[in-house]
C-alpha atoms as a PDB file:
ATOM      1  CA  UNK A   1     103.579 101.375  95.090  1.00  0.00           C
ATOM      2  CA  UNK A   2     101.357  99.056  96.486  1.00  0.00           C
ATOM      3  CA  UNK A   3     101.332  99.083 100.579  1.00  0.00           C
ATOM      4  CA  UNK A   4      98.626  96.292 101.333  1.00  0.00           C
ATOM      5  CA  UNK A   5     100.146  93.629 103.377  1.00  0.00           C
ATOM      6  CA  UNK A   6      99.629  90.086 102.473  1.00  0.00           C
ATOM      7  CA  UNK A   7      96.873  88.363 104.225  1.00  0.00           C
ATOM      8  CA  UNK A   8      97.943  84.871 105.863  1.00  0.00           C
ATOM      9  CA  UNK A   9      96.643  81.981 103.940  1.00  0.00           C
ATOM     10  CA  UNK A  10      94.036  80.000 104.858  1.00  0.00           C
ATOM     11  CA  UNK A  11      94.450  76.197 104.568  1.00  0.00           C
ATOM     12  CA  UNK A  12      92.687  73.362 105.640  1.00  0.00           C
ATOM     13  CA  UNK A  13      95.878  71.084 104.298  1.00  0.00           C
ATOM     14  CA  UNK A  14      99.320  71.403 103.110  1.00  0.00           C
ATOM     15  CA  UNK A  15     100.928  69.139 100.392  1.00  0.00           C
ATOM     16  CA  UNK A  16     104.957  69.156 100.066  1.00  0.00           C
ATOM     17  CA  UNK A  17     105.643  71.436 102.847  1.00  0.00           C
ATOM     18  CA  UNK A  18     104.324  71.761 106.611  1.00  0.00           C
ATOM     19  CA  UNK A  19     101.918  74.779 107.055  1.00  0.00           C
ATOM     20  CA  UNK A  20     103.602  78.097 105.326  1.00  0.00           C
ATOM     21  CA  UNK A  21     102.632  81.313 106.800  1.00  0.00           C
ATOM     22  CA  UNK A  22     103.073  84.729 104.723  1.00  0.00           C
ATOM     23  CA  UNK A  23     104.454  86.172 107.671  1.00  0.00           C
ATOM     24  CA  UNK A  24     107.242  83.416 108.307  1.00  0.00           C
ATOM     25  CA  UNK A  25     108.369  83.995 104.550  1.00  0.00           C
ATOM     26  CA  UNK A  26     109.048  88.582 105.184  1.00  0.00           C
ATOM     27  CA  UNK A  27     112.688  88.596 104.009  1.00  0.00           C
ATOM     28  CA  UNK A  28     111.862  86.440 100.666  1.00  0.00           C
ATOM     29  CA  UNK A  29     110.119  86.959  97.531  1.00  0.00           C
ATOM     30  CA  UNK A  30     106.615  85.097  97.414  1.00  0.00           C
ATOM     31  CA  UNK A  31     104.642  83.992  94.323  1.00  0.00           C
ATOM     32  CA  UNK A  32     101.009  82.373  95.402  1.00  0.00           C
ATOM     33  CA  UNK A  33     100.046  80.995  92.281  1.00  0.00           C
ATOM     34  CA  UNK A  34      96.065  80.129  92.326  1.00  0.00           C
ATOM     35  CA  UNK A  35      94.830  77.097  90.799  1.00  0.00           C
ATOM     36  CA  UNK A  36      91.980  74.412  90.430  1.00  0.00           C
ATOM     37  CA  UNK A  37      93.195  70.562  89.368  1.00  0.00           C
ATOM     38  CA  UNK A  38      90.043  71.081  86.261  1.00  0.00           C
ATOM     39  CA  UNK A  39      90.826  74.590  84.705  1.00  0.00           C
ATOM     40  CA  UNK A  40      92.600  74.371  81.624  1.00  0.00           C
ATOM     41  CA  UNK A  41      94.558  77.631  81.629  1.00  0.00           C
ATOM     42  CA  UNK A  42      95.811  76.052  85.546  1.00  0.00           C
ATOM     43  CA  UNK A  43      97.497  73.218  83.375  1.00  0.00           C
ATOM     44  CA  UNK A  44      98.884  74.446  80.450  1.00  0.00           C
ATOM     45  CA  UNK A  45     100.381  77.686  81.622  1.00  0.00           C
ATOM     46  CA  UNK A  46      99.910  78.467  85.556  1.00  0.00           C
ATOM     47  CA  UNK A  47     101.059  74.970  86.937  1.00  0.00           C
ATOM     48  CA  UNK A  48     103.962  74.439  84.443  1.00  0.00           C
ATOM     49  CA  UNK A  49     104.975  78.878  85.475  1.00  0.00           C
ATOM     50  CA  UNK A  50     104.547  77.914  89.245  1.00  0.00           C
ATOM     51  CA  UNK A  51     107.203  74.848  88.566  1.00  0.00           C
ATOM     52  CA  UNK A  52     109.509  76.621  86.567  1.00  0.00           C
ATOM     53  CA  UNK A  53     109.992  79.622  89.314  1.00  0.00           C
ATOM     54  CA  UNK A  54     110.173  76.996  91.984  1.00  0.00           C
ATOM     55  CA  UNK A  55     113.069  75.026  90.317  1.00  0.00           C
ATOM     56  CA  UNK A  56     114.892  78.664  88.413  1.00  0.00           C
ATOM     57  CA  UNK A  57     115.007  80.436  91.859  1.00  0.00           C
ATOM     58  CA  UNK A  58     116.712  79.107  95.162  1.00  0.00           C
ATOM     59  CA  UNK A  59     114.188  78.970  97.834  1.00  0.00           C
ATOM     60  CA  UNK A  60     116.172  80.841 100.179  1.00  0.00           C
ATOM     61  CA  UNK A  61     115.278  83.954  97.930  1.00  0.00           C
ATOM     62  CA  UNK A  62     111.785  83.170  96.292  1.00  0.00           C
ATOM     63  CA  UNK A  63     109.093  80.949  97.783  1.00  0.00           C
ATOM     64  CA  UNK A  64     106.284  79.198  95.654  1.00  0.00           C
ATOM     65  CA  UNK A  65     103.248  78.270  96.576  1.00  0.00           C
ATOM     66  CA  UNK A  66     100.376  76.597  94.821  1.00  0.00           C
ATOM     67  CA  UNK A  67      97.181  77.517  96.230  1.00  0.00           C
ATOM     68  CA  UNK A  68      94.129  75.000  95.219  1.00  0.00           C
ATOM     69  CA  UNK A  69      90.992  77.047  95.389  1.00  0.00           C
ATOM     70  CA  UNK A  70      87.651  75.495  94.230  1.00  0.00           C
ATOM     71  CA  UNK A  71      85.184  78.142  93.507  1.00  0.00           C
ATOM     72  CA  UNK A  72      83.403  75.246  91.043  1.00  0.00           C
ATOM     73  CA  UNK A  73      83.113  71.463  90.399  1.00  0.00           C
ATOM     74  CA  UNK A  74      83.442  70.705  94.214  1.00  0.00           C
ATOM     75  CA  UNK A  75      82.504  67.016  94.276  1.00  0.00           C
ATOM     76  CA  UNK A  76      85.046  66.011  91.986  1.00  0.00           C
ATOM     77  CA  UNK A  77      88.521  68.330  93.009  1.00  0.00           C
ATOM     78  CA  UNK A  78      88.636  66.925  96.669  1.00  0.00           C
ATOM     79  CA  UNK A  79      91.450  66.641  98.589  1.00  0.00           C
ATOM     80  CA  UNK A  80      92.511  62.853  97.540  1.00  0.00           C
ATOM     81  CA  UNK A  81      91.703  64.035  94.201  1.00  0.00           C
ATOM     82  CA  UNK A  82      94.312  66.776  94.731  1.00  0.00           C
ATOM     83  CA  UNK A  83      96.853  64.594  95.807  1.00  0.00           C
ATOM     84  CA  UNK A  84      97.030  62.488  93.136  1.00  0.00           C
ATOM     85  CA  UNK A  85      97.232  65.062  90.719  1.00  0.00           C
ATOM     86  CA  UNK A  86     100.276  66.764  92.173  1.00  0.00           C
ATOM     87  CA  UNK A  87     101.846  63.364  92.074  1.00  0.00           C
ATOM     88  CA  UNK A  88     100.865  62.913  88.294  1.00  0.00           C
ATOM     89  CA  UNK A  89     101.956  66.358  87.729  1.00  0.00           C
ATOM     90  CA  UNK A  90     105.083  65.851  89.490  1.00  0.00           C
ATOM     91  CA  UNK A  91     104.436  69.456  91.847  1.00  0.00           C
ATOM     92  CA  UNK A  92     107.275  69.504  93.997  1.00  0.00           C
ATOM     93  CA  UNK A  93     106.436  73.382  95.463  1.00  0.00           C
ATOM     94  CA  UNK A  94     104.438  73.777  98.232  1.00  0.00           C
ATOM     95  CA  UNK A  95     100.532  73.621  98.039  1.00  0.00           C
ATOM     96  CA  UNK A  96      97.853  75.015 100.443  1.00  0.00           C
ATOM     97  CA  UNK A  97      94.119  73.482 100.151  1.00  0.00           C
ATOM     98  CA  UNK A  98      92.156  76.853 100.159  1.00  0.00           C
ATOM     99  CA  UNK A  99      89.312  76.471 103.188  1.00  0.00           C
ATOM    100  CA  UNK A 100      86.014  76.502 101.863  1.00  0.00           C
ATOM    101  CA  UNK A 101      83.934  79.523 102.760  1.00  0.00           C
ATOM    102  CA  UNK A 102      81.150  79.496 105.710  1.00  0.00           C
ATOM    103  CA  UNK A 103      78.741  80.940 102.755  1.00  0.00           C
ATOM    104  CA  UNK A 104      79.143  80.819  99.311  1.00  0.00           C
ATOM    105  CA  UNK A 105      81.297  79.103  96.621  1.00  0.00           C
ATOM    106  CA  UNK A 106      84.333  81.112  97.399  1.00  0.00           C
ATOM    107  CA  UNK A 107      87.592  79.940  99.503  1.00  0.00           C
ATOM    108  CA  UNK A 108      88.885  81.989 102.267  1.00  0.00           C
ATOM    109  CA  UNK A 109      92.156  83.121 101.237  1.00  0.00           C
ATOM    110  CA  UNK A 110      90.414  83.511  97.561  1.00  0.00           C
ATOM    111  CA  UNK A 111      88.470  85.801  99.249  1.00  0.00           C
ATOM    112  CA  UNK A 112      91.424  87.437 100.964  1.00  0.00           C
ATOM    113  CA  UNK A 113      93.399  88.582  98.215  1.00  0.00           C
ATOM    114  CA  UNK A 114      90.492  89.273  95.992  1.00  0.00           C
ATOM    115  CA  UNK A 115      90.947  87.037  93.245  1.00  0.00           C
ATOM    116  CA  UNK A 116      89.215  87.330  90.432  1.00  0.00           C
ATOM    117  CA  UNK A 117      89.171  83.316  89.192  1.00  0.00           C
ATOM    118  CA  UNK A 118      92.251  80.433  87.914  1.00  0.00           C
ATOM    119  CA  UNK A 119      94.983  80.994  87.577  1.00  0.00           C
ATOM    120  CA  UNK A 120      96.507  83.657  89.396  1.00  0.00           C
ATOM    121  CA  UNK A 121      99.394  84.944  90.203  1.00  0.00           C
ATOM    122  CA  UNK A 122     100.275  87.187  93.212  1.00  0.00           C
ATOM    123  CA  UNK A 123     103.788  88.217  93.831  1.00  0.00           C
ATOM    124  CA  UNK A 124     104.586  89.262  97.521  1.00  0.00           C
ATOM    125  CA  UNK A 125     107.789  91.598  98.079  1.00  0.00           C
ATOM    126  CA  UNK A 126     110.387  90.741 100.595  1.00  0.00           C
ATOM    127  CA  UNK A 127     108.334  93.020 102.956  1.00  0.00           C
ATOM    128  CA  UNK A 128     105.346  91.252 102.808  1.00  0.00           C
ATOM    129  CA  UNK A 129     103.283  93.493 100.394  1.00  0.00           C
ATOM    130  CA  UNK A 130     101.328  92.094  97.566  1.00  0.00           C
ATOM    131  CA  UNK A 131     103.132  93.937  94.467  1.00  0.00           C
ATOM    132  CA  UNK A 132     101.139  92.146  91.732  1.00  0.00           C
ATOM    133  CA  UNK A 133      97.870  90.417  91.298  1.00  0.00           C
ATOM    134  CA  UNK A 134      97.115  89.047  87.620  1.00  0.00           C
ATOM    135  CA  UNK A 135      94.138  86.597  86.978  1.00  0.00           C
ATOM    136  CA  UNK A 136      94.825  84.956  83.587  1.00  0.00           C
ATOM    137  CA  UNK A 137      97.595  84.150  81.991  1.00  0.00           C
ATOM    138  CA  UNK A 138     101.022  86.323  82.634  1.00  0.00           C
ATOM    139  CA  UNK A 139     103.972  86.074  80.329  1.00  0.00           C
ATOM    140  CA  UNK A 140     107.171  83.665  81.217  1.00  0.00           C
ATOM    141  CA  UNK A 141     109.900  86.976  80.549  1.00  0.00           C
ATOM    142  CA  UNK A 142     107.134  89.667  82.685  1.00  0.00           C
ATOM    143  CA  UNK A 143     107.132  87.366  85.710  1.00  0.00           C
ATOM    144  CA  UNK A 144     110.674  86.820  85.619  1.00  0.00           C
ATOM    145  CA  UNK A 145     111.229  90.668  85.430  1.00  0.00           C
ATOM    146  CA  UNK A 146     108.993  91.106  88.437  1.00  0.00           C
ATOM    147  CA  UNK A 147     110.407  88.508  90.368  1.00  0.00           C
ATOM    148  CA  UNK A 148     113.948  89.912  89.250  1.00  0.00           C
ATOM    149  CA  UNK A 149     112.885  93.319  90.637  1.00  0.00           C
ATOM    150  CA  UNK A 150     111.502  92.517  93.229  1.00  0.00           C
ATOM    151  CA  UNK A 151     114.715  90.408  94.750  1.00  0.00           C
ATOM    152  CA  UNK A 152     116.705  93.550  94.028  1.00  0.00           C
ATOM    153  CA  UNK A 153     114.823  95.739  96.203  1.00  0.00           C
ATOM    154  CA  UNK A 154     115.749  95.868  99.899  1.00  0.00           C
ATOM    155  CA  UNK A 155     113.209  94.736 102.662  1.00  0.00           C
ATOM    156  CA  UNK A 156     111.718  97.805 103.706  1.00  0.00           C
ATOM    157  CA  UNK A 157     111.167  98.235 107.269  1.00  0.00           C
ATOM    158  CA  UNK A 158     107.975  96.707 108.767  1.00  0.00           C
ATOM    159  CA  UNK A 159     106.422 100.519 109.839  1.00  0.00           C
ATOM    160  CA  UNK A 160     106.611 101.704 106.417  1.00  0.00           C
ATOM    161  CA  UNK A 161     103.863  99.162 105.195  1.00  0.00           C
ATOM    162  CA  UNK A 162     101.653  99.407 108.258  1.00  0.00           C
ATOM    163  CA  UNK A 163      98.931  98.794 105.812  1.00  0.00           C
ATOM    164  CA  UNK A 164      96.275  96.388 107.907  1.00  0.00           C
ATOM    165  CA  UNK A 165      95.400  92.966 106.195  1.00  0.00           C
ATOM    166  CA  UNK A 166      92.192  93.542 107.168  1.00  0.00           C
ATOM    167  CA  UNK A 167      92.553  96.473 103.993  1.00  0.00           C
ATOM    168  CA  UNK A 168      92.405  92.820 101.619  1.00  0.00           C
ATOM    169  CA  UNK A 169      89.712  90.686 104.115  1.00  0.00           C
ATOM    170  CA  UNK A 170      86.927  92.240 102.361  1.00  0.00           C
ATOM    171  CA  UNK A 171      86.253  90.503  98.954  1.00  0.00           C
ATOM    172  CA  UNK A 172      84.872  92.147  95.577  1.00  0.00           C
ATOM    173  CA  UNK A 173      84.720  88.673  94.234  1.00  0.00           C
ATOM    174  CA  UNK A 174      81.540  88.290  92.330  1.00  0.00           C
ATOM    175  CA  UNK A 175      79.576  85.276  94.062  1.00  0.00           C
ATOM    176  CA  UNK A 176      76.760  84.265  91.676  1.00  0.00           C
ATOM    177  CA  UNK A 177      78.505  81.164  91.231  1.00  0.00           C
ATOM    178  CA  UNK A 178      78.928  82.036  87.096  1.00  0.00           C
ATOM    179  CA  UNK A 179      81.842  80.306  86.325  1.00  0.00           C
ATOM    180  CA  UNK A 180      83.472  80.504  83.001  1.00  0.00           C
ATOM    181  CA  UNK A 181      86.502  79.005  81.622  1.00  0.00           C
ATOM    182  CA  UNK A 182      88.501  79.411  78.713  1.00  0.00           C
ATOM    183  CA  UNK A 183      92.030  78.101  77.957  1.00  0.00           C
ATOM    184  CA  UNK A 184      93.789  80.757  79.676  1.00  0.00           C
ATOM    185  CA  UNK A 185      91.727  80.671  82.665  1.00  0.00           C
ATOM    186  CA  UNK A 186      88.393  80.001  84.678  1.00  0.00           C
ATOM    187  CA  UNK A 187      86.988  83.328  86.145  1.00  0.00           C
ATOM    188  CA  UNK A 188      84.264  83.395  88.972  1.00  0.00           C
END
């Protein structure tokens, strides 16, 4: 099992929600789903996953939250830009603007949790251990089965995942700025 602890996210804004913290939400089930407003597998599959868990599970039990991380296309995916989309997209979850890094192309919490591009999908146990981190596209019935899991499980105590955040600061995230995107996802 995995023991890391959840690093907090980084945001420079909030959209639907006030400021979230990881460590607020121990006692629920958390699903950080990555995106950017201009990757294709983001709109047909992540977005429209991210909705369905938000309205399927009672947010007493299982928080969503969008995280918008620009590794690419900066100029154009801006905050106002951002806003208008989850209006035209009708994203009623909370969403975190990822904070840009001091160097290079990718965001701070991006960094943090190592993904690997958009989308993404991390799933966060009541305890506040990451339990799954997919880049790409993740079936409907697997996620639900996670999710399902992972609400039966008890919290476990805070000492048995002593595992430092600091364990996930470090990034493996390629930074050559290569982006590539298909339709099921943009990869850095």
């Amino acid at each position: 099992m995995n023991t890391i602890i959840a690093p907090e996210i980084h945001a420079q804004q909030w959209h639907n929600s006030d400021p979230l913290s990881i460590a607020s939400l121990r006692g629920k089930v958390v699903a950080v789903h990555a995106f950017q407003m201009l990757c294709p597998g983001c709109i047909s599959h992540g977005l429209p996953q991210a909705s369905a868990i938000h309205e399927l599970y009672s947010s007493d039990q299982v928080q969503v939250i969008g995280l918008h991380s620009v590794f690419e296309h900066h100029s154009v995916m801006t905050p106002e830009a951002l806003k208008v989309f989850i209006h035209e997209y009708r994203l009623g979850f909370p969403i975190a603007i990822d904070q840009p890094a001091e160097h290079g192309p990718i965001p701070k919490t991006m960094a943090a949790y190592q993904l690997q591009g958009t989308p993404s999908l991390v799933l966060i146990d009541r305890a506040g251990r990451i339990r799954l981190n997919h880049t790409g596209r993740v079936n409907d019935m697997q996620v639900g089965n996670a999710i399902g899991q992972l609400l039966k499980e008890a919290s476990v105590p805070e000492e048995a995942s002593a595992t430092s955040a600091a364990a996930t600061s470090s990034s493996s995230v390629k930074s050559d700025n290569s982006e590539r995107c298909d339709s099921d996802s943009c990869s850095i």
